[in-house]
Protein backbone atom coordinates (compact mmCIF):
# COMPACT_ATOMS: atom_id res chain seq x y z
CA UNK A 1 -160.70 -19.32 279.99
CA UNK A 2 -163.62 -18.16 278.54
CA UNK A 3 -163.98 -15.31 281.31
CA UNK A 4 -159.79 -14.78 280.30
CA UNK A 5 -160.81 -14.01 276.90
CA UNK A 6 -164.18 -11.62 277.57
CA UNK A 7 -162.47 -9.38 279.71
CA UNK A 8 -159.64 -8.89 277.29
CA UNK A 9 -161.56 -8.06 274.27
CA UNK A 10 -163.52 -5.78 276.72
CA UNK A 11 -160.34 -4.19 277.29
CA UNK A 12 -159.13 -4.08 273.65
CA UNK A 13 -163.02 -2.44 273.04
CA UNK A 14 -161.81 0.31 276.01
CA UNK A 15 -158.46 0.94 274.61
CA UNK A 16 -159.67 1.36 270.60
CA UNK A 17 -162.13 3.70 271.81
CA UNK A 18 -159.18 6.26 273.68
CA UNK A 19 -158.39 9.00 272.08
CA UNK A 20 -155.55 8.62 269.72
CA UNK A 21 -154.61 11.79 268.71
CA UNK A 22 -154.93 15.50 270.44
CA UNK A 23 -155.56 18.39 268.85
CA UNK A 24 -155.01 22.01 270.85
CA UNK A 25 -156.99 24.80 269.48
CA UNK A 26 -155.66 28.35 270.58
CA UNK A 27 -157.55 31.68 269.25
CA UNK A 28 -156.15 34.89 269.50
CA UNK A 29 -157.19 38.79 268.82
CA UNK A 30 -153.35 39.92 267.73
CA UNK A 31 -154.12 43.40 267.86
CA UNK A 32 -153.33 45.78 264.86
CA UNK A 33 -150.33 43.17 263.71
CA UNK A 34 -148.11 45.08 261.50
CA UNK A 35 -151.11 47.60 261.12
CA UNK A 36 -149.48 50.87 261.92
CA UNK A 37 -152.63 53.85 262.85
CA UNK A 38 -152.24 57.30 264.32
CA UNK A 39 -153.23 55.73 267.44
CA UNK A 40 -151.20 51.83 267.15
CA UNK A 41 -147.94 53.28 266.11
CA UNK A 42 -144.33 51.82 265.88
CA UNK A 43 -143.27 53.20 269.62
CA UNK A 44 -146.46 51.38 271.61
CA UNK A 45 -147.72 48.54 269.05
CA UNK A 46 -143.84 47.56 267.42
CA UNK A 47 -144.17 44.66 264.97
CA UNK A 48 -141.02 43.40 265.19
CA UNK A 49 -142.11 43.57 269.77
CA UNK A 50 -144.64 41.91 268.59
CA UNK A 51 -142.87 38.59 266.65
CA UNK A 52 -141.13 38.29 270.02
CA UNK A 53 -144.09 38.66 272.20
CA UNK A 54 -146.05 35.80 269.87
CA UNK A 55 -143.27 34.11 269.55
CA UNK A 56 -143.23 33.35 273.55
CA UNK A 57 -146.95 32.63 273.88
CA UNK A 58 -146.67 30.25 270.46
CA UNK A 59 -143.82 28.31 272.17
CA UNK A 60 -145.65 28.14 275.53
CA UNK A 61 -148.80 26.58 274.24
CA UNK A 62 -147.94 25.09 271.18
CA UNK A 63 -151.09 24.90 269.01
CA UNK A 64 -152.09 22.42 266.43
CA UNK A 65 -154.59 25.02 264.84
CA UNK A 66 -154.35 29.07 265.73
CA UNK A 67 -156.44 31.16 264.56
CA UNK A 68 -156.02 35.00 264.79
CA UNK A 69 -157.89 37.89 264.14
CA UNK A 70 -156.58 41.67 263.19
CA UNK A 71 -153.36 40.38 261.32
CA UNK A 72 -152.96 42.76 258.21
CA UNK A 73 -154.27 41.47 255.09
CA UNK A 74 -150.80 41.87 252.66
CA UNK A 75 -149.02 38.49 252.31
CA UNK A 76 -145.86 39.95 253.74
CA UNK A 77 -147.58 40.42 256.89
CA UNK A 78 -149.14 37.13 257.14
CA UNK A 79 -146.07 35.34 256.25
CA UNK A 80 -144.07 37.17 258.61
CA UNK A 81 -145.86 35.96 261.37
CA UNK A 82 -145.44 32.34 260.33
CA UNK A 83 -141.89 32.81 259.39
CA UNK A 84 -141.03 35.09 262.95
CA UNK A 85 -143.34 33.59 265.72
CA UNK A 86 -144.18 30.25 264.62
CA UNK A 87 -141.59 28.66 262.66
CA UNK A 88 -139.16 29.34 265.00
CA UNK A 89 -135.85 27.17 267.06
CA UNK A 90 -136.09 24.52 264.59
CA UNK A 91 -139.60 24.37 263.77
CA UNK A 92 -140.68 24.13 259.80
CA UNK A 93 -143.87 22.12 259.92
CA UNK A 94 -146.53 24.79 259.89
CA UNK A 95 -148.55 26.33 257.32
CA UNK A 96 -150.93 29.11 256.72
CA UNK A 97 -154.69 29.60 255.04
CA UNK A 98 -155.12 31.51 252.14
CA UNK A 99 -155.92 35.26 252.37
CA UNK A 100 -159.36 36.67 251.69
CA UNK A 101 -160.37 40.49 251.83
CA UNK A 102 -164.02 40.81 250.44
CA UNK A 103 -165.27 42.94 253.02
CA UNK A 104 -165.47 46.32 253.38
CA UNK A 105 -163.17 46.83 256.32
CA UNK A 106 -160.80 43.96 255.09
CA UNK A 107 -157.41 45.57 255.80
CA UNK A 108 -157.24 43.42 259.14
CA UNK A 109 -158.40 40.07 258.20
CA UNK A 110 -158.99 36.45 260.05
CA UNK A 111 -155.58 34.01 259.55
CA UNK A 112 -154.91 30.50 260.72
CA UNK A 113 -152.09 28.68 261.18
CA UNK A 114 -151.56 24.81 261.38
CA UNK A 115 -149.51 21.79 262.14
CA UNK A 116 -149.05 20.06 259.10
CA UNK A 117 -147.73 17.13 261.18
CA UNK A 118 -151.64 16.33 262.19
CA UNK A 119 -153.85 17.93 259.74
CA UNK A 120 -153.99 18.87 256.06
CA UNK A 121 -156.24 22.00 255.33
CA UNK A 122 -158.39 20.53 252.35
CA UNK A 123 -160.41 23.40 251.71
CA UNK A 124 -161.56 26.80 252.55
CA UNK A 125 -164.09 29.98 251.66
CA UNK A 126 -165.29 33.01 253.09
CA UNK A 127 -168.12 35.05 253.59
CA UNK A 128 -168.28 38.48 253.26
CA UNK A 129 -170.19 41.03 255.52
CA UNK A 130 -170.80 44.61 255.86
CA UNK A 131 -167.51 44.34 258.31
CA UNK A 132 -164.89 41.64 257.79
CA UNK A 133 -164.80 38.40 256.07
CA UNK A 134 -166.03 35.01 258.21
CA UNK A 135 -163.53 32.55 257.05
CA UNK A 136 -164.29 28.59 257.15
CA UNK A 137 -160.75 26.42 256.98
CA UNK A 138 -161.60 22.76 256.67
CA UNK A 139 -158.84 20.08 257.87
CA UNK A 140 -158.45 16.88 258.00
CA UNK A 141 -156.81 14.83 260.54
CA UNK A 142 -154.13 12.86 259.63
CA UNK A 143 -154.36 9.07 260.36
CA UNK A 144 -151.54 6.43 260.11
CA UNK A 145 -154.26 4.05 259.05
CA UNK A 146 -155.50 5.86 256.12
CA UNK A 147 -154.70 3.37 254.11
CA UNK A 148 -156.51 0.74 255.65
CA UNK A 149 -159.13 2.49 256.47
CA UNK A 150 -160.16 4.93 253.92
CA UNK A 151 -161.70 7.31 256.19
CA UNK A 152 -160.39 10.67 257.70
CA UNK A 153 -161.36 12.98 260.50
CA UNK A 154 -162.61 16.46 259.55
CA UNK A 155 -162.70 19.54 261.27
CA UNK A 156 -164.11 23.21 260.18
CA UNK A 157 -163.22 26.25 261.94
CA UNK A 158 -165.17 29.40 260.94
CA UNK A 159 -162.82 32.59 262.63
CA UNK A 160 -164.84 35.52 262.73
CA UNK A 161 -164.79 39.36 263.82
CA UNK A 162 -167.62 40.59 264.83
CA UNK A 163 -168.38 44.33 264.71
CA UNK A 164 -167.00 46.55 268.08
CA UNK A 165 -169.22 48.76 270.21
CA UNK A 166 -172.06 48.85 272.67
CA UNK A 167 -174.39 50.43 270.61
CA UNK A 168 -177.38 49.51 269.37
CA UNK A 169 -176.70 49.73 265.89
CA UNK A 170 -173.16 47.90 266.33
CA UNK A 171 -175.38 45.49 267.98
CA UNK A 172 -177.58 45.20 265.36
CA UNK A 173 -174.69 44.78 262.77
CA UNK A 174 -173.32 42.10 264.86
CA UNK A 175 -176.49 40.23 264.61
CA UNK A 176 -176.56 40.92 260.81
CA UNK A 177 -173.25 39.63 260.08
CA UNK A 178 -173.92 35.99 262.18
CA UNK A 179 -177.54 36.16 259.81
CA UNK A 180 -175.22 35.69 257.19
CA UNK A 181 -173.34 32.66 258.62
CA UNK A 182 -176.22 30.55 259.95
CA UNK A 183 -178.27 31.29 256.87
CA UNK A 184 -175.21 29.83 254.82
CA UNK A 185 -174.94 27.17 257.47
CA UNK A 186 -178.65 26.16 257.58
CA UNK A 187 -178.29 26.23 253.60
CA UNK A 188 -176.05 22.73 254.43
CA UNK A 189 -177.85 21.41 257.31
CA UNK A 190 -176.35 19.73 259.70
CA UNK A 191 -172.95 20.90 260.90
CA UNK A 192 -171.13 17.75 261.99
CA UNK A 193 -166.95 18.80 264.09
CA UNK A 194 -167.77 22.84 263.55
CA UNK A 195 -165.96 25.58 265.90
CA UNK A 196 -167.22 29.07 265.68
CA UNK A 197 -164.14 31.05 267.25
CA UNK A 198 -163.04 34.59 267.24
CA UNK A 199 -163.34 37.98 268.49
CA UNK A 200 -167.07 38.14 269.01
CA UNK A 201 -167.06 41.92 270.87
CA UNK A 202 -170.66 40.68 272.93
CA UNK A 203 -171.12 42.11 276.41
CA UNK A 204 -174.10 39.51 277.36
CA UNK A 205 -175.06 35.99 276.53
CA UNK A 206 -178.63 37.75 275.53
CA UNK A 207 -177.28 39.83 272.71
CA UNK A 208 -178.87 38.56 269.11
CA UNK A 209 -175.96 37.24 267.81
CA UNK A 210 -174.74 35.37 270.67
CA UNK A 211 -178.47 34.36 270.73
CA UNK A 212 -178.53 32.99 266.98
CA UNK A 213 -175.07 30.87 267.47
CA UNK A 214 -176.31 29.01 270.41
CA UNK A 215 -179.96 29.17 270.27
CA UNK A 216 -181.04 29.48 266.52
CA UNK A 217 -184.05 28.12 265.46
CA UNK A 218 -182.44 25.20 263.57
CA UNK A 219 -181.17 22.72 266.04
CA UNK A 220 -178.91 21.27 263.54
CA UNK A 221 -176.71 23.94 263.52
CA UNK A 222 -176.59 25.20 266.83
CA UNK A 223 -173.20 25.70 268.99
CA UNK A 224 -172.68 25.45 271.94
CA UNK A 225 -170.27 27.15 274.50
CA UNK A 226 -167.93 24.42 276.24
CA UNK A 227 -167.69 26.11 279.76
CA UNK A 228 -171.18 26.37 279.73
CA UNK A 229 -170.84 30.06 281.01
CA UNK A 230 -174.09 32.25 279.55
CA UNK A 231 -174.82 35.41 280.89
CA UNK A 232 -174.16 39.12 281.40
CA UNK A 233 -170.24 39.18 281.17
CA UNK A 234 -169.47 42.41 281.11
CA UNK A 235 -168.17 43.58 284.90
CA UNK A 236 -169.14 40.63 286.40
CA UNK A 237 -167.20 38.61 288.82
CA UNK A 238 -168.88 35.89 288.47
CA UNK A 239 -167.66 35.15 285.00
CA UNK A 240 -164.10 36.67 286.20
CA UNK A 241 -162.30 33.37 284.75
CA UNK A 242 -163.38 33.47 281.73
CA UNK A 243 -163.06 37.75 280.47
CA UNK A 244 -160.52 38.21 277.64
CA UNK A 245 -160.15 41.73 277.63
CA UNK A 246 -158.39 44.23 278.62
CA UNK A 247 -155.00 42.86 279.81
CA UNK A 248 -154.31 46.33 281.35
CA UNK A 249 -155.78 48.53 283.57
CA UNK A 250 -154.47 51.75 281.78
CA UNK A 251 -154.29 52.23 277.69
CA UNK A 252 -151.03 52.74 276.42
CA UNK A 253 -152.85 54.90 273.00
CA UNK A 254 -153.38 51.47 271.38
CA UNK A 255 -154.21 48.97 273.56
CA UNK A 256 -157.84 49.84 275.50
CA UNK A 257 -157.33 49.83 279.17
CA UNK A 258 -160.09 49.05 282.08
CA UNK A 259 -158.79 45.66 282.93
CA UNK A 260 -159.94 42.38 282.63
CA UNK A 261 -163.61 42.75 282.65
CA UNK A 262 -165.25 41.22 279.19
CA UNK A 263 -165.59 38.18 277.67
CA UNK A 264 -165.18 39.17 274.01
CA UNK A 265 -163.16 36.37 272.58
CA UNK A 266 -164.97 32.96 271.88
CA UNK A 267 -164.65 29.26 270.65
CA UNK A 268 -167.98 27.77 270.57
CA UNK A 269 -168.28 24.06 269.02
CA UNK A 270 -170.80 21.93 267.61
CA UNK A 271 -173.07 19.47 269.33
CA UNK A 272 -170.77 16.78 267.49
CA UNK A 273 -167.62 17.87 269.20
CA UNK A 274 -169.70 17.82 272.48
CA UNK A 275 -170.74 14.63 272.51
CA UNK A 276 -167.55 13.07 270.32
CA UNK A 277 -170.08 11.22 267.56
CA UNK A 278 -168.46 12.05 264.72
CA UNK A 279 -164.88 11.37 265.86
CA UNK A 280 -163.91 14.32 267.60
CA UNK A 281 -164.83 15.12 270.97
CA UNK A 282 -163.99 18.23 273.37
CA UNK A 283 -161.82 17.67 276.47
CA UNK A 284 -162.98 18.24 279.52
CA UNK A 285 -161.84 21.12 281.50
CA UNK A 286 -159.32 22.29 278.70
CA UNK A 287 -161.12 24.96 278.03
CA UNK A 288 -159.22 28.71 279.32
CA UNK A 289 -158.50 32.10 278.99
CA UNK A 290 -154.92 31.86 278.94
CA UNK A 291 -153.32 34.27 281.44
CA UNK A 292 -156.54 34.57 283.52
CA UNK A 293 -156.37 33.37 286.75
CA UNK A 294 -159.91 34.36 287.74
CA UNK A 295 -158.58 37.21 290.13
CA UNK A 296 -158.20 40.22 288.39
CA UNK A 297 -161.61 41.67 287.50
CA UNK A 298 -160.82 45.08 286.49
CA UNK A 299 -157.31 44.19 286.85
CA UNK A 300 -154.31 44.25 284.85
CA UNK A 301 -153.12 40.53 284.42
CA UNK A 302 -149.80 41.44 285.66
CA UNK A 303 -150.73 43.35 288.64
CA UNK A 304 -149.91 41.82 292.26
CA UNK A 305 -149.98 38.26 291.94
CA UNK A 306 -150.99 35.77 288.75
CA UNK A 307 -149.42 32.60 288.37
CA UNK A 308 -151.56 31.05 285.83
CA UNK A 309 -148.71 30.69 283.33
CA UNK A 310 -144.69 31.58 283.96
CA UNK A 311 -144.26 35.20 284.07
CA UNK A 312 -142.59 36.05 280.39
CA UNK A 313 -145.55 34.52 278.57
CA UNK A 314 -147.25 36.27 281.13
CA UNK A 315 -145.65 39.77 280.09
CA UNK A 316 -145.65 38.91 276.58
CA UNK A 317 -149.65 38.41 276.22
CA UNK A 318 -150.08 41.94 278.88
CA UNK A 319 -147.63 43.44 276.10
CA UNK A 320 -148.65 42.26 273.06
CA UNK A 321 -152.12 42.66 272.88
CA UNK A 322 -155.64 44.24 275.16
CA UNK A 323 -156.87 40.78 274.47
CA UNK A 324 -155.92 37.28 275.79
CA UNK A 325 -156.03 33.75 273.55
CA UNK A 326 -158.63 31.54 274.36
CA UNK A 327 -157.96 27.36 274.38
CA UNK A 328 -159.21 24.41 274.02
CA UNK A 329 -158.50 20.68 273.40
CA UNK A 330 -159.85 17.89 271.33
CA UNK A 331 -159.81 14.41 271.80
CA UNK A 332 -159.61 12.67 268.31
CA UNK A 333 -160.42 9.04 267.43
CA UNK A 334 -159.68 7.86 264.00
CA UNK A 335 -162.18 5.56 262.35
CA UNK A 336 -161.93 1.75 262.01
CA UNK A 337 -161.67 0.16 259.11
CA UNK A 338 -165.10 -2.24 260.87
CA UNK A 339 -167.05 1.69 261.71
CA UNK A 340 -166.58 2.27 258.56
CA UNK A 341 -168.53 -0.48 256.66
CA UNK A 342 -171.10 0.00 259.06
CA UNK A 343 -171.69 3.34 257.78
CA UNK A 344 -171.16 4.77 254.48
CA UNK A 345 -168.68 3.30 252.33
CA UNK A 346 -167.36 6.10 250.80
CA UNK A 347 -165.88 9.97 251.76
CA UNK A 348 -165.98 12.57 249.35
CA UNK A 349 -163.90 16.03 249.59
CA UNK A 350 -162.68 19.18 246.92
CA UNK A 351 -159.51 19.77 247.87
CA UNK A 352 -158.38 23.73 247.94
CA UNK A 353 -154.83 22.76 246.17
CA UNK A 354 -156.45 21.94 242.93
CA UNK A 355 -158.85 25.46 243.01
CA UNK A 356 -162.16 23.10 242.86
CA UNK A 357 -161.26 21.72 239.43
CA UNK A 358 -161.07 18.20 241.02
CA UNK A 359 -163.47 16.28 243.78
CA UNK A 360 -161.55 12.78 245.08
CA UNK A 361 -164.02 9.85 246.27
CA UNK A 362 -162.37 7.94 248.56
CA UNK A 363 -164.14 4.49 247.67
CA UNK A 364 -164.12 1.59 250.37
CA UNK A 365 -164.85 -0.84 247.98
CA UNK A 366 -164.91 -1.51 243.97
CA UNK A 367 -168.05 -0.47 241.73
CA UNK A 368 -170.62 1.69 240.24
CA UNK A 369 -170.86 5.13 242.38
CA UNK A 370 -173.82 7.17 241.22
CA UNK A 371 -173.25 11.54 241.42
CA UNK A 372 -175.86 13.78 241.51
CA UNK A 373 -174.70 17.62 241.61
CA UNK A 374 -176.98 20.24 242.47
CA UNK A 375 -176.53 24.09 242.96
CA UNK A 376 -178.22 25.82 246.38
CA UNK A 377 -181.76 26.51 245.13
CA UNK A 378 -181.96 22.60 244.62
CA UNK A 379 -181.77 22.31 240.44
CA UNK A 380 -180.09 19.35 239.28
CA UNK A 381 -177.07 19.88 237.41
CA UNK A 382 -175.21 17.07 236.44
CA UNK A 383 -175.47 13.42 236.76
CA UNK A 384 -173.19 10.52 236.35
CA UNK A 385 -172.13 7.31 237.20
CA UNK A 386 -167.88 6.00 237.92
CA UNK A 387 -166.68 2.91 238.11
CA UNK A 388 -164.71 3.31 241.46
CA UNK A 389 -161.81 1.39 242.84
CA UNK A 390 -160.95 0.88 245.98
CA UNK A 391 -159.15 3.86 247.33
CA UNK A 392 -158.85 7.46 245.73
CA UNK A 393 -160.89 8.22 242.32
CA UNK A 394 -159.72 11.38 240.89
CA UNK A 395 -163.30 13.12 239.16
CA UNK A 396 -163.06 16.53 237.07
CA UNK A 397 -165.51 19.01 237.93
CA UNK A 398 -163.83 21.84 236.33
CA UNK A 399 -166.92 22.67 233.79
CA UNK A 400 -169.37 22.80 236.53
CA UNK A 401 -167.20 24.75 239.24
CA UNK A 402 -167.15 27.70 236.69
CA UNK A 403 -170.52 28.83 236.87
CA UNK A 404 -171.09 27.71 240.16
CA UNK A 405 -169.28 29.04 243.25
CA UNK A 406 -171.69 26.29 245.76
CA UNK A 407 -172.61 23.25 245.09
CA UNK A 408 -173.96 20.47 246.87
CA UNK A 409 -172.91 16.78 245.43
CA UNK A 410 -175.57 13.48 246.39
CA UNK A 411 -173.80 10.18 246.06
CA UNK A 412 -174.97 6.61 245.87
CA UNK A 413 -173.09 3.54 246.91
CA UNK A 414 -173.19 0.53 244.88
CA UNK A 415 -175.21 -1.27 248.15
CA UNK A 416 -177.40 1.96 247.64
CA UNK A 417 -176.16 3.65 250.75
CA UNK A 418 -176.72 7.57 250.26
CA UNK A 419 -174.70 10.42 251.71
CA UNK A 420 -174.86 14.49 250.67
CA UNK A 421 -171.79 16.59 250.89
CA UNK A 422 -171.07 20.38 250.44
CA UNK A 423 -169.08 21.96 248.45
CA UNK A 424 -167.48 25.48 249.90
CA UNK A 425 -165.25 26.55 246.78
């Protein structure tokens, strides 16, 4: 009997430990989307083409979270796509980020879109850079046991794109602009479920920017590429499965030509997400370049034979843009309500809705929570104690948030147990 019972609460210890909820990540370089130029014009880059062309690849892969890059910033735009591609035969349950443009060269800007069925976007910022904007989204994962357990599942995707050109100086400004991420990043410490994803325009693994993603000098904050696949991309066969760009072999005016022969587009992950301790873990082997079948080095996709994916998605991502999406999976397992005792007793977030006024502390248990709010240089603000309940405890921040755009809040339990959180508003 007793041999009965140990091998069934070994198996009840396998099963709670399964992943109980997937989450597919798909990025994509949209090219120019309702961006007309004198050389991405209504005859060879057609928006409404376009819709139709998304529309196809959407419905083929389905996404949880997708994140594009060269969208056009005005609301219209960005709302058409939702409204056109995505929602779409019946579908109402995603939603988009909110637009910034601080950058210089912000008329094509960084977008996401996500199922609200899984994840609630909490909060978001951006950076700005001598380019574009680097955007940070930060979701939540929703559990059916929220309400026992008082914990959630958070994710942060930072969409970025990077400057163009083989040059040294576009190089250089590559590096600068990822200097301005990891020095923000560092500013936190230690990233926990991050993805760095987007158009990175990097011919080589060596390059400085690639460089200080996956090899900066802070461990901490590190990423790390889930293929495993460093090296000198550009041309070579050897990384043939993974290039993103071009999808054609000839340029139609808009759309560069040469064939499949870089690997420009990116998602890179945290260590967290590569070794699942915080929750969320990356799948094995989901990682692709969608439409690449690893045989078409300098190669249109659609020439001769590729049956990676069925041929209209297949013609819609050689039509609709010189780039192809890149994918990946995550295996997510929601907290416990026992995990969570065993750690800290408490989660803390801003949610974007209420434009930073508010902070909720999700409290796992009753009594005194002490708050200590600093700004980024490390000065002590404010500092106060609430009498928590059990569940959510609404606190108003409003009259610090004003002169403040960063904060960083340090909260004690009542059994003393200490956690730091950051604050991106």
């Amino acid at each position: 009997m007793k041999t009965i019972l140990l091998f069934l609460a070994s198996l009840l210890l396998i099963l709670s430990l399964k992943a109980q909820e997937t989450i597919k990540i798909m990025q994509y370089n949209l090219l120019n989307y309702n961006n007309y130029t004198d050389d991405c014009t209504q005859s060879n880059n057609n928006v409404s083409n376009k819709d139709e062309y998304i529309k196809t690849i959407f419905n083929h892969v389905l996404p949880d979270i997708f994140t594009v890059c060269e969208i056009n910033q005005q609301p219209l735009s960005v709302d058409r796509l939702l409204n056109n591609a995505i929602n779409t035969d019946g579908r109402t349950n995603y939603a988009r980020g909110n637009i910034t443009s601080y950058s210089p060269y912000s008329y094509l800007i960084n977008m996401v879109y996500y199922n609200t069925d899984k994840l609630v976007l909490y909060n978001y910022t951006a950076l700005p850079t001598n380019i574009r904007d680097i955007n940070f989204y930060m979701f939540y994962v929703k559990d059916p046991n929220l309400a026992q357990t008082k914990d959630t599942v958070k994710i942060t995707c930072i969409v970025m794109h990077l400057k163009a050109g083989s040059s040294a100086a576009n190089k250089n400004e590559r590096a600068a602009e990822i200097k301005i991420l990891m020095n923000y990043l560092n500013a936190f410490g230690k990233t926990s479920n991050y993805i760095a994803m987007g158009d990175l325009n990097t011919y080589s693994a060596s390059e400085e920017c690639y460089q200080l993603l996956v090899n900066n000098d802070n461990p901490d904050i590190r990423f790390f590429d889930p293929i495993n696949k460093p090296g000198s991309w550009q041309d070579n066969y050897g990384f043939a499965s993974c290039h993103t760009q071009s999808t054609r072999y000839e340029s139609n005016g808009c759309a560069s030509g040469g064939g499949l022969d870089d690997r420009f587009d990116h998602i890179l992950t945290s260590f967290d997400i590569i070794s699942g301790e915080n929750n969320v873990k990356y799948t094995n082997d989901s990682y692709i370049a969608l439409g690449n079948d690893g045989n078409h080095l300098n190669q249109s996709i659609n020439y001769g034979t590729n049956n990676s994916v069925p041929s209209n998605v297949l013609t819609a991502l050689y039509e609709n843009s010189d780039h192809l999406p890149v994918i990946l999976n995550l295996d997510i397992t929601f907290p416990t309500s026992t995990s969570n005792f065993s750690k800290v007793p408490f989660d803390f977030y801003i949610p974007f809705e209420t434009q930073g006024d508010k902070a909720i502390l999700v409290a796992h248990c009753d009594g005194n929570f002490n708050i200590e709010i600093f700004n980024t240089v490390g000065s002590l603000i404010k500092s106060f104690a609430i009498n928590a309940s059990q569940g959510y405890n609404y606190i108003d921040i409003s009259d610090i948030k004003q002169n403040n755009s960063l904060l960083l809040f340090r909260i004690t339990s009542p059994d003393g147990k200490i956690k730091t959180y950051k604050s991106f508003k």
